[in-house]
PDB file of N, CA and C in Angstrom:
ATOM      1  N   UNK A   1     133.485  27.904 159.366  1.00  0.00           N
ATOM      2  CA  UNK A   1     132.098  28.099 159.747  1.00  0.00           C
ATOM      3  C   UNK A   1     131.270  28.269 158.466  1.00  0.00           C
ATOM      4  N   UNK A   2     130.172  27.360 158.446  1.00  0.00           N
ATOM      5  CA  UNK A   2     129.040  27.295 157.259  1.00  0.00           C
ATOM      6  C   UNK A   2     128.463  28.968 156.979  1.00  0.00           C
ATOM      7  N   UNK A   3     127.708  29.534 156.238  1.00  0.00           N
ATOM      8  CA  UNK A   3     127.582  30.591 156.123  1.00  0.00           C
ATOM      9  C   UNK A   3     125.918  30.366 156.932  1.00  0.00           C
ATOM     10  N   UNK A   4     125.278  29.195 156.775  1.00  0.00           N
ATOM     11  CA  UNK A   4     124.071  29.377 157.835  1.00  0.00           C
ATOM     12  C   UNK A   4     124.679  29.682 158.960  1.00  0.00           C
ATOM     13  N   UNK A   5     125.747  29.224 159.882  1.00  0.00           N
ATOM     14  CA  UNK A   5     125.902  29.308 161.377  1.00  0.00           C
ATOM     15  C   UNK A   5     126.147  30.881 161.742  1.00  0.00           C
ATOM     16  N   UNK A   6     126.690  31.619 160.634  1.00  0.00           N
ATOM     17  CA  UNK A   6     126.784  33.108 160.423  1.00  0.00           C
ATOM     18  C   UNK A   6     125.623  33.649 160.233  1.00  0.00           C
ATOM     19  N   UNK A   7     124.501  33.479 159.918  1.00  0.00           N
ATOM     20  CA  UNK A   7     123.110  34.253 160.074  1.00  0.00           C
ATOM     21  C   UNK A   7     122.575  34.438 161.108  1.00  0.00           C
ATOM     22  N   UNK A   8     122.339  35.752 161.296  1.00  0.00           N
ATOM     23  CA  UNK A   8     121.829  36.055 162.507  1.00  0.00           C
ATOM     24  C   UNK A   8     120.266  35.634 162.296  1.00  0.00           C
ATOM     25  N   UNK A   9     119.527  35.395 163.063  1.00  0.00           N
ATOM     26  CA  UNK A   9     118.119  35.273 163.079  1.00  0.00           C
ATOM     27  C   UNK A   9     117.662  36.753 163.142  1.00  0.00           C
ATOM     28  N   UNK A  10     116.299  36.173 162.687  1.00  0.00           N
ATOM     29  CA  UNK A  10     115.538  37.771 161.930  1.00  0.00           C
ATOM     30  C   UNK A  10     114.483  37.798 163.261  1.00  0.00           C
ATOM     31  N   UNK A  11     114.467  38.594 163.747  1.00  0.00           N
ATOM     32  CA  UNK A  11     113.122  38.927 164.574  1.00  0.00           C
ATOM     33  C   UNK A  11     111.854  39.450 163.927  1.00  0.00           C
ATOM     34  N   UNK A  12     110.646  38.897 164.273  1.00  0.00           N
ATOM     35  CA  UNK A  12     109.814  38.678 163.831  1.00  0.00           C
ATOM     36  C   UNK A  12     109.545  40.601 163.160  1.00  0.00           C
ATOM     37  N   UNK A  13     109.342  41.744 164.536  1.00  0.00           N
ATOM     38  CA  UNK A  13     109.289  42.681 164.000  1.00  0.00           C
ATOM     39  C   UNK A  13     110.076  43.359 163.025  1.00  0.00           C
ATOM     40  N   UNK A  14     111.258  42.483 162.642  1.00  0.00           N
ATOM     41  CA  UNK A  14     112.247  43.231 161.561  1.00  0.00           C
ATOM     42  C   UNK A  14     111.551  42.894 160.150  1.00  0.00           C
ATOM     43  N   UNK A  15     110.776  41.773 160.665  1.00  0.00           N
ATOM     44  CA  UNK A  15     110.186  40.964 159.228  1.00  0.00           C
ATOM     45  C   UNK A  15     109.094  41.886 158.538  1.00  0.00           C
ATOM     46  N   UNK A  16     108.047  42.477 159.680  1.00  0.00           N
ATOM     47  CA  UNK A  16     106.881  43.284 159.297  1.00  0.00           C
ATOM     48  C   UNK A  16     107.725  44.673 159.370  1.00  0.00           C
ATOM     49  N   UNK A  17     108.734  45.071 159.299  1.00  0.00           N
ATOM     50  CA  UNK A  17     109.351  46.914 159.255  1.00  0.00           C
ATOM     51  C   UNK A  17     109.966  46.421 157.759  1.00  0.00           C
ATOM     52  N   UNK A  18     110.597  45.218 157.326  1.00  0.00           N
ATOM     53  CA  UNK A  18     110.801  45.109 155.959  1.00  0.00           C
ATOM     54  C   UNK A  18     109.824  45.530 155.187  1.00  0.00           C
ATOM     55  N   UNK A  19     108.422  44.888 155.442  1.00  0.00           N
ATOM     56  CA  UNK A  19     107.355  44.612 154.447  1.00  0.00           C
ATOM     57  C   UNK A  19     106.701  45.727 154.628  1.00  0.00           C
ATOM     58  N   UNK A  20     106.805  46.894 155.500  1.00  0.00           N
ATOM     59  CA  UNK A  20     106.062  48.373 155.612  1.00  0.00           C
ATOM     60  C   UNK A  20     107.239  49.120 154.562  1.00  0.00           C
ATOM     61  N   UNK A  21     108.472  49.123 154.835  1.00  0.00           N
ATOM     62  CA  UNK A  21     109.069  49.786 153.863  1.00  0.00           C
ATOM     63  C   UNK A  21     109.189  49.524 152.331  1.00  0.00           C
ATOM     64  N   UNK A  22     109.277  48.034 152.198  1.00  0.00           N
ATOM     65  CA  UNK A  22     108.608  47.494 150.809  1.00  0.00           C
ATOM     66  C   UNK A  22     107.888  48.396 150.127  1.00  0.00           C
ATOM     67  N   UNK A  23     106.620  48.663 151.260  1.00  0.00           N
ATOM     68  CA  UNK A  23     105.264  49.129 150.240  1.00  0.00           C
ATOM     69  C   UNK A  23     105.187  50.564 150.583  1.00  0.00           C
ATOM     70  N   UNK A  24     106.417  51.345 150.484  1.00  0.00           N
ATOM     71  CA  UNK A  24     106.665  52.987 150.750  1.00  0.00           C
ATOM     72  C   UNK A  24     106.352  53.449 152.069  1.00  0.00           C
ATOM     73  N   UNK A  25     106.311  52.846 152.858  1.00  0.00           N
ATOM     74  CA  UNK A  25     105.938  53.167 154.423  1.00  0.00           C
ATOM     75  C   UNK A  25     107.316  53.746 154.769  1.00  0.00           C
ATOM     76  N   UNK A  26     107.604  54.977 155.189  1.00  0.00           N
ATOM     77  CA  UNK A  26     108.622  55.180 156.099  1.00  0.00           C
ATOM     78  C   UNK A  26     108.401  54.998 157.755  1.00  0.00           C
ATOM     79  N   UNK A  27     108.926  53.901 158.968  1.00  0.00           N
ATOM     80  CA  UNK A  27     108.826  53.573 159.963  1.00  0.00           C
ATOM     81  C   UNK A  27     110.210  54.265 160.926  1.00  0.00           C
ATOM     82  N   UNK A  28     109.152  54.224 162.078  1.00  0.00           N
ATOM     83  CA  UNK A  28     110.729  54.362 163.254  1.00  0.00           C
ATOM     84  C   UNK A  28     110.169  53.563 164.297  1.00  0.00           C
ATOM     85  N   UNK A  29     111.015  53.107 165.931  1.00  0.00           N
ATOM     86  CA  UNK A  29     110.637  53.063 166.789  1.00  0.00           C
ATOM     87  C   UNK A  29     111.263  53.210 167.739  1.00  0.00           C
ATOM     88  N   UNK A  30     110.775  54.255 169.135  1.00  0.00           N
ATOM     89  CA  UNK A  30     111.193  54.499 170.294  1.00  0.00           C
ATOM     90  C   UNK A  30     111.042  53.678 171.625  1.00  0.00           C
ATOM     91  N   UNK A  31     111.868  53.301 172.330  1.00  0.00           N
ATOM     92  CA  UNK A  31     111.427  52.864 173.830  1.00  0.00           C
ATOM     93  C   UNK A  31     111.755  54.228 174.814  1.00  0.00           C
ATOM     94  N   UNK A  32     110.380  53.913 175.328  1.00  0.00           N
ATOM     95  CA  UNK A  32     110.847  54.917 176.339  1.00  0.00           C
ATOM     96  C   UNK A  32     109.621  54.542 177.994  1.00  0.00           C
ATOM     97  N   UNK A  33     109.757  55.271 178.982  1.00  0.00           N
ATOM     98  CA  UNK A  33     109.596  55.051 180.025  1.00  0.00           C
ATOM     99  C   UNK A  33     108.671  56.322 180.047  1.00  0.00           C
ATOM    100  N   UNK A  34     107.058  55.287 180.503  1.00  0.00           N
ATOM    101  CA  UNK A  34     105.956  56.331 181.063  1.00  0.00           C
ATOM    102  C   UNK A  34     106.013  56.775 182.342  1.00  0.00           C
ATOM    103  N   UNK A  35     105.005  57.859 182.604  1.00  0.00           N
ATOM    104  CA  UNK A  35     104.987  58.215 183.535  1.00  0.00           C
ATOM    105  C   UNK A  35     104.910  57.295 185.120  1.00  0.00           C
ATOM    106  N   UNK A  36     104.637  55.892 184.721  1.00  0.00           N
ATOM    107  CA  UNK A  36     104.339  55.397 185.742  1.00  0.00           C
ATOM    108  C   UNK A  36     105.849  54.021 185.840  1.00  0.00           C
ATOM    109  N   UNK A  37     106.677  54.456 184.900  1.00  0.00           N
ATOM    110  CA  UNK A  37     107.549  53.917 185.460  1.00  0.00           C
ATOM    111  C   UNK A  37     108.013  52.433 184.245  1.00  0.00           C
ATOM    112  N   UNK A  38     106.717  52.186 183.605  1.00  0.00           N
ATOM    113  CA  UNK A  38     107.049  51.133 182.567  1.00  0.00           C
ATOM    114  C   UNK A  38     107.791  51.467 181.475  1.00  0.00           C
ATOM    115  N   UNK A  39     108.247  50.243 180.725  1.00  0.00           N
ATOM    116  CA  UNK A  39     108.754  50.775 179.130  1.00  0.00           C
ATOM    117  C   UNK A  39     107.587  50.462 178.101  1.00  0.00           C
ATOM    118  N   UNK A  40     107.591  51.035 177.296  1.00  0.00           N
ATOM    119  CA  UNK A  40     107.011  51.317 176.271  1.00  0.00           C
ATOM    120  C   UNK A  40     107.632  51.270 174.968  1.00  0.00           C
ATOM    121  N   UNK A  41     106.868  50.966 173.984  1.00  0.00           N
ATOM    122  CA  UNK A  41     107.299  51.413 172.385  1.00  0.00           C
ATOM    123  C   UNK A  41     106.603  52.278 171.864  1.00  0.00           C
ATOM    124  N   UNK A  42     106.807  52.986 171.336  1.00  0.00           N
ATOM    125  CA  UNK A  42     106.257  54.192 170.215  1.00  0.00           C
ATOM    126  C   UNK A  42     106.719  53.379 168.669  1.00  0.00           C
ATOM    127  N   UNK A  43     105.694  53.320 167.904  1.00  0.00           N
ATOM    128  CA  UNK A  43     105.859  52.731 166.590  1.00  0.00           C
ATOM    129  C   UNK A  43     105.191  53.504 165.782  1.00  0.00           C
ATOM    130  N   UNK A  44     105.845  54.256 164.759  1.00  0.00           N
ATOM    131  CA  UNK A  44     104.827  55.001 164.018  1.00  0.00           C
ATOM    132  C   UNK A  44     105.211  54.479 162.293  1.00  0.00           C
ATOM    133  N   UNK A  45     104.445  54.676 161.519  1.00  0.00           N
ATOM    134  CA  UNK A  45     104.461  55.099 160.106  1.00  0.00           C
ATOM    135  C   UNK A  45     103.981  55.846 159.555  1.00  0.00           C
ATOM    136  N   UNK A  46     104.793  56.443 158.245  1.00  0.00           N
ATOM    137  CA  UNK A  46     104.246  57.529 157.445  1.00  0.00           C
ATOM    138  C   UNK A  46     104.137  57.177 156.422  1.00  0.00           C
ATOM    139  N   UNK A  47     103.805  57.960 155.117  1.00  0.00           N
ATOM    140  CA  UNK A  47     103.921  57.767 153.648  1.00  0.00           C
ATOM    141  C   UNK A  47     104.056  59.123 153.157  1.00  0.00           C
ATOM    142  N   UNK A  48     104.134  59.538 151.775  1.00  0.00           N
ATOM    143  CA  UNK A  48     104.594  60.897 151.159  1.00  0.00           C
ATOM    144  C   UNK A  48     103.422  61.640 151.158  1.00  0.00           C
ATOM    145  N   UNK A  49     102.164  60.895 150.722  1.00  0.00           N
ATOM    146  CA  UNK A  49     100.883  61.501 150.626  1.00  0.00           C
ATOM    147  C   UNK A  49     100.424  61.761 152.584  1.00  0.00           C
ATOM    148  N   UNK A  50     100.716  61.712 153.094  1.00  0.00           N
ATOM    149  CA  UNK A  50     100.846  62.624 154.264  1.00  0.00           C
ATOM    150  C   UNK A  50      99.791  61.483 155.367  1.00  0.00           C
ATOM    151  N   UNK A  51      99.503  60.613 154.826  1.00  0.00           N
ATOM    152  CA  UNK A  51      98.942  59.845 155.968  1.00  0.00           C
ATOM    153  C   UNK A  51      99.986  58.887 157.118  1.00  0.00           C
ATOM    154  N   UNK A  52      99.528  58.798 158.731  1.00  0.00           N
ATOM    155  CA  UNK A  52     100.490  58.677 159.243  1.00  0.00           C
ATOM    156  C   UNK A  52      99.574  57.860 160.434  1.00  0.00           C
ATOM    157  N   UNK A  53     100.928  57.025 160.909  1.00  0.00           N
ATOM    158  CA  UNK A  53      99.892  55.878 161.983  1.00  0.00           C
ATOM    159  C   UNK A  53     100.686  56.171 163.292  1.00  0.00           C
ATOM    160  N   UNK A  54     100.394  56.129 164.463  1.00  0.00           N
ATOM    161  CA  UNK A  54     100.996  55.623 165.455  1.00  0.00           C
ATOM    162  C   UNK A  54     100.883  54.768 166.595  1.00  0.00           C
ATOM    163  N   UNK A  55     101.038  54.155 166.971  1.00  0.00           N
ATOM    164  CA  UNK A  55     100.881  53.153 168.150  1.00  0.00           C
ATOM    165  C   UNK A  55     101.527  52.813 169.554  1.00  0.00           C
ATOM    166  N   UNK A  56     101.035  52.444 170.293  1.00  0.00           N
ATOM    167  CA  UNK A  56     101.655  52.005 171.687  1.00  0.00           C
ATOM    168  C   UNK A  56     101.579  51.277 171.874  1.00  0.00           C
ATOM    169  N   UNK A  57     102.610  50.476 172.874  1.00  0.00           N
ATOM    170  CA  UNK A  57     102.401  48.625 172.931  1.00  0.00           C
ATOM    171  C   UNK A  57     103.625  48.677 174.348  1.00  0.00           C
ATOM    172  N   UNK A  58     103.257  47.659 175.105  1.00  0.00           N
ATOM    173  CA  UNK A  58     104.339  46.970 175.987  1.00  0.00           C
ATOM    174  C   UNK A  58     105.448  46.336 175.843  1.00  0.00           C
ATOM    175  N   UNK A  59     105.217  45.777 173.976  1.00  0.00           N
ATOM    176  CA  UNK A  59     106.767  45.312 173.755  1.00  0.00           C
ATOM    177  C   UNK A  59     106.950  45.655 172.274  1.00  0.00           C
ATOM    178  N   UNK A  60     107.822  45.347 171.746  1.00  0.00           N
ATOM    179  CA  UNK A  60     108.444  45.938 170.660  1.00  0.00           C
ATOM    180  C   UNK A  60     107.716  45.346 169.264  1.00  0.00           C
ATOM    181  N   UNK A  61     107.019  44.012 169.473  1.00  0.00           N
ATOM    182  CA  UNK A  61     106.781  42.858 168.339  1.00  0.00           C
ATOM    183  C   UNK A  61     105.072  43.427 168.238  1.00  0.00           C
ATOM    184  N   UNK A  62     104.574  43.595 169.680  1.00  0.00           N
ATOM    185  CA  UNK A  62     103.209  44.114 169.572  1.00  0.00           C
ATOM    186  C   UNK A  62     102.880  45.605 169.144  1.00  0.00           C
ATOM    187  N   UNK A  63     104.193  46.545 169.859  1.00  0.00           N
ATOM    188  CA  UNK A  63     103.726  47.898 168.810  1.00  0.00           C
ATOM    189  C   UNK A  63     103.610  47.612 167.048  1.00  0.00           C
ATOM    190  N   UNK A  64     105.146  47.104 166.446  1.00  0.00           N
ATOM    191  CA  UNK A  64     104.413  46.480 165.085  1.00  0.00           C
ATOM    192  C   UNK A  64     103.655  45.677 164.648  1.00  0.00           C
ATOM    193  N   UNK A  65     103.198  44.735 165.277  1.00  0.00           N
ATOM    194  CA  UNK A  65     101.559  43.798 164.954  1.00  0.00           C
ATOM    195  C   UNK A  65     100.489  44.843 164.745  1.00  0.00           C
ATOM    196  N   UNK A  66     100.470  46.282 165.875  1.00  0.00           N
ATOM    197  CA  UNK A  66      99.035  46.909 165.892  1.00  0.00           C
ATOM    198  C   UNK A  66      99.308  48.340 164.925  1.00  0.00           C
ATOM    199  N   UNK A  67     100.624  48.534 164.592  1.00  0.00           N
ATOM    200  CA  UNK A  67     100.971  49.393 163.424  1.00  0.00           C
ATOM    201  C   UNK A  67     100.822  48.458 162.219  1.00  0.00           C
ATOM    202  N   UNK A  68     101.252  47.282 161.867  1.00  0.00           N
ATOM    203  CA  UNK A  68     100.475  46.798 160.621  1.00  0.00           C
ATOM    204  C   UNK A  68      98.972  46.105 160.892  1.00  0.00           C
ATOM    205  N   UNK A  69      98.674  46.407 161.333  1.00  0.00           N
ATOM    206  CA  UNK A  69      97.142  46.186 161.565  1.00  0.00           C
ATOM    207  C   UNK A  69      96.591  47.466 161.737  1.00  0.00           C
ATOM    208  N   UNK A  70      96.780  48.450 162.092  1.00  0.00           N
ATOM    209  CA  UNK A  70      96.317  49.739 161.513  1.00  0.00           C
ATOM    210  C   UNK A  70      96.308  50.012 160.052  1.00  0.00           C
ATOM    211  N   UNK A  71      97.565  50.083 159.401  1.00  0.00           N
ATOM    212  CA  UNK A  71      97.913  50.275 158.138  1.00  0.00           C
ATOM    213  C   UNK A  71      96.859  48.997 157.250  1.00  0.00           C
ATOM    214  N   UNK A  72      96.473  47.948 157.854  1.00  0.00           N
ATOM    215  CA  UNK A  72      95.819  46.643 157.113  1.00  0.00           C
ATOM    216  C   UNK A  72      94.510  47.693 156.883  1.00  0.00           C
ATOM    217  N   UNK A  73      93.758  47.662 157.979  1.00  0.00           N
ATOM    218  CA  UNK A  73      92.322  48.310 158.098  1.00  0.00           C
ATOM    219  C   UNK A  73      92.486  49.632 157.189  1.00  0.00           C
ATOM    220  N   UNK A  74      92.881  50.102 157.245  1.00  0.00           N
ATOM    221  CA  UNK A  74      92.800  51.681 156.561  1.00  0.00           C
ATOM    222  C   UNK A  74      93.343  51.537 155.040  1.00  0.00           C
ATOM    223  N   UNK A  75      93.825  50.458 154.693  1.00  0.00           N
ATOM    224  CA  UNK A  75      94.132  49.910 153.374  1.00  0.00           C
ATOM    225  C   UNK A  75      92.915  49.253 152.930  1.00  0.00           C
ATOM    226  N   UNK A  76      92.427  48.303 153.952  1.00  0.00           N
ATOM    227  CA  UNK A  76      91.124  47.731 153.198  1.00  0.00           C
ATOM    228  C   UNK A  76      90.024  48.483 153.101  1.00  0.00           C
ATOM    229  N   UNK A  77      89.620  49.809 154.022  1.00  0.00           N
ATOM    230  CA  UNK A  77      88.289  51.070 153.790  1.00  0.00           C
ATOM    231  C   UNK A  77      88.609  51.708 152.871  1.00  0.00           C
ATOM    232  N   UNK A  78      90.322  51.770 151.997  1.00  0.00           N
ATOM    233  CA  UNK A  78      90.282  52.534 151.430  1.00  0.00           C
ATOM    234  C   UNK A  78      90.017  52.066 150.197  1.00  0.00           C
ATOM    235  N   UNK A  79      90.216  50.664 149.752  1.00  0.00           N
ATOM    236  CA  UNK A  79      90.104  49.847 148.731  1.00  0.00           C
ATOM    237  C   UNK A  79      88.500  49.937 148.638  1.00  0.00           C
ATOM    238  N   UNK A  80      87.755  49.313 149.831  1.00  0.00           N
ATOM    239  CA  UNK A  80      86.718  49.504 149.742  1.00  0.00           C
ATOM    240  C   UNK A  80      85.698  50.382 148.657  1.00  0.00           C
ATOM    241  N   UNK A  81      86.203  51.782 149.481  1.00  0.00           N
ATOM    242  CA  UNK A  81      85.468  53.253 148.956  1.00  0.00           C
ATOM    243  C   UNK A  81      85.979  53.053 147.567  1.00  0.00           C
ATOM    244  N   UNK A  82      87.046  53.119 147.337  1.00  0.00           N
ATOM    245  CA  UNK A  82      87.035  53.146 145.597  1.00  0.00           C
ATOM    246  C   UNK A  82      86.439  51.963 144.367  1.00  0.00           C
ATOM    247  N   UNK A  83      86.340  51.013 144.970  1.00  0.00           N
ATOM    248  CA  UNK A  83      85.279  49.943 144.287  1.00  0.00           C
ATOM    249  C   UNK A  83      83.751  50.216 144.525  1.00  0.00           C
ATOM    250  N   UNK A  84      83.148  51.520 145.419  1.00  0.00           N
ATOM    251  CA  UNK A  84      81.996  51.599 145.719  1.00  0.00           C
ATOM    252  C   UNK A  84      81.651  52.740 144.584  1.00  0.00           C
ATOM    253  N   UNK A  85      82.699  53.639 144.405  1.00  0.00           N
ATOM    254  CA  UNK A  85      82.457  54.766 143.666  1.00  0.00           C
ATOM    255  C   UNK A  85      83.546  55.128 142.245  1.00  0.00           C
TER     256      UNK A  85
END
């Protein structure tokens, strides 16, 4: 067996939890079951300087799309403010 036929495929959210830990993000994520019976993801990130994200989503690929899209926005206001002052 070729060593491609041995690669597992990468799921898309493993791709964006690489690239949060890359850039010092510590990540986790939970499934769990709301009150009304659905599943859910819990996706959060942290960093050392104490800022911290969390999110909810219906599936696992969309809690990390709207956790790095949190982390995007609050990266670019913060870039922002320091080129203003």
């Amino acid at each position: 067996m070729n060593k491609t036929a041995m690669t597992r495929p990468v799921k898309y959210w493993e791709i964006i939890a690489d690239s949060l830990s890359k850039a010092g993000w510590s990540w986790g994520c939970v499934e769990a079951i709301d009150s009304n019976g659905r599943t859910i993801f819990v996706a959060d990130a942290h960093r050392d300087d104490g800022k911290r994200f969390i999110v909810r989503a219906d599936e696992k690929l969309t809690a990390f799309l709207e956790l790095q899209r949190a982390i995007c926005i609050y990266l670019l206001k913060l870039s922002a403010q320091s080129t203003e002052g």
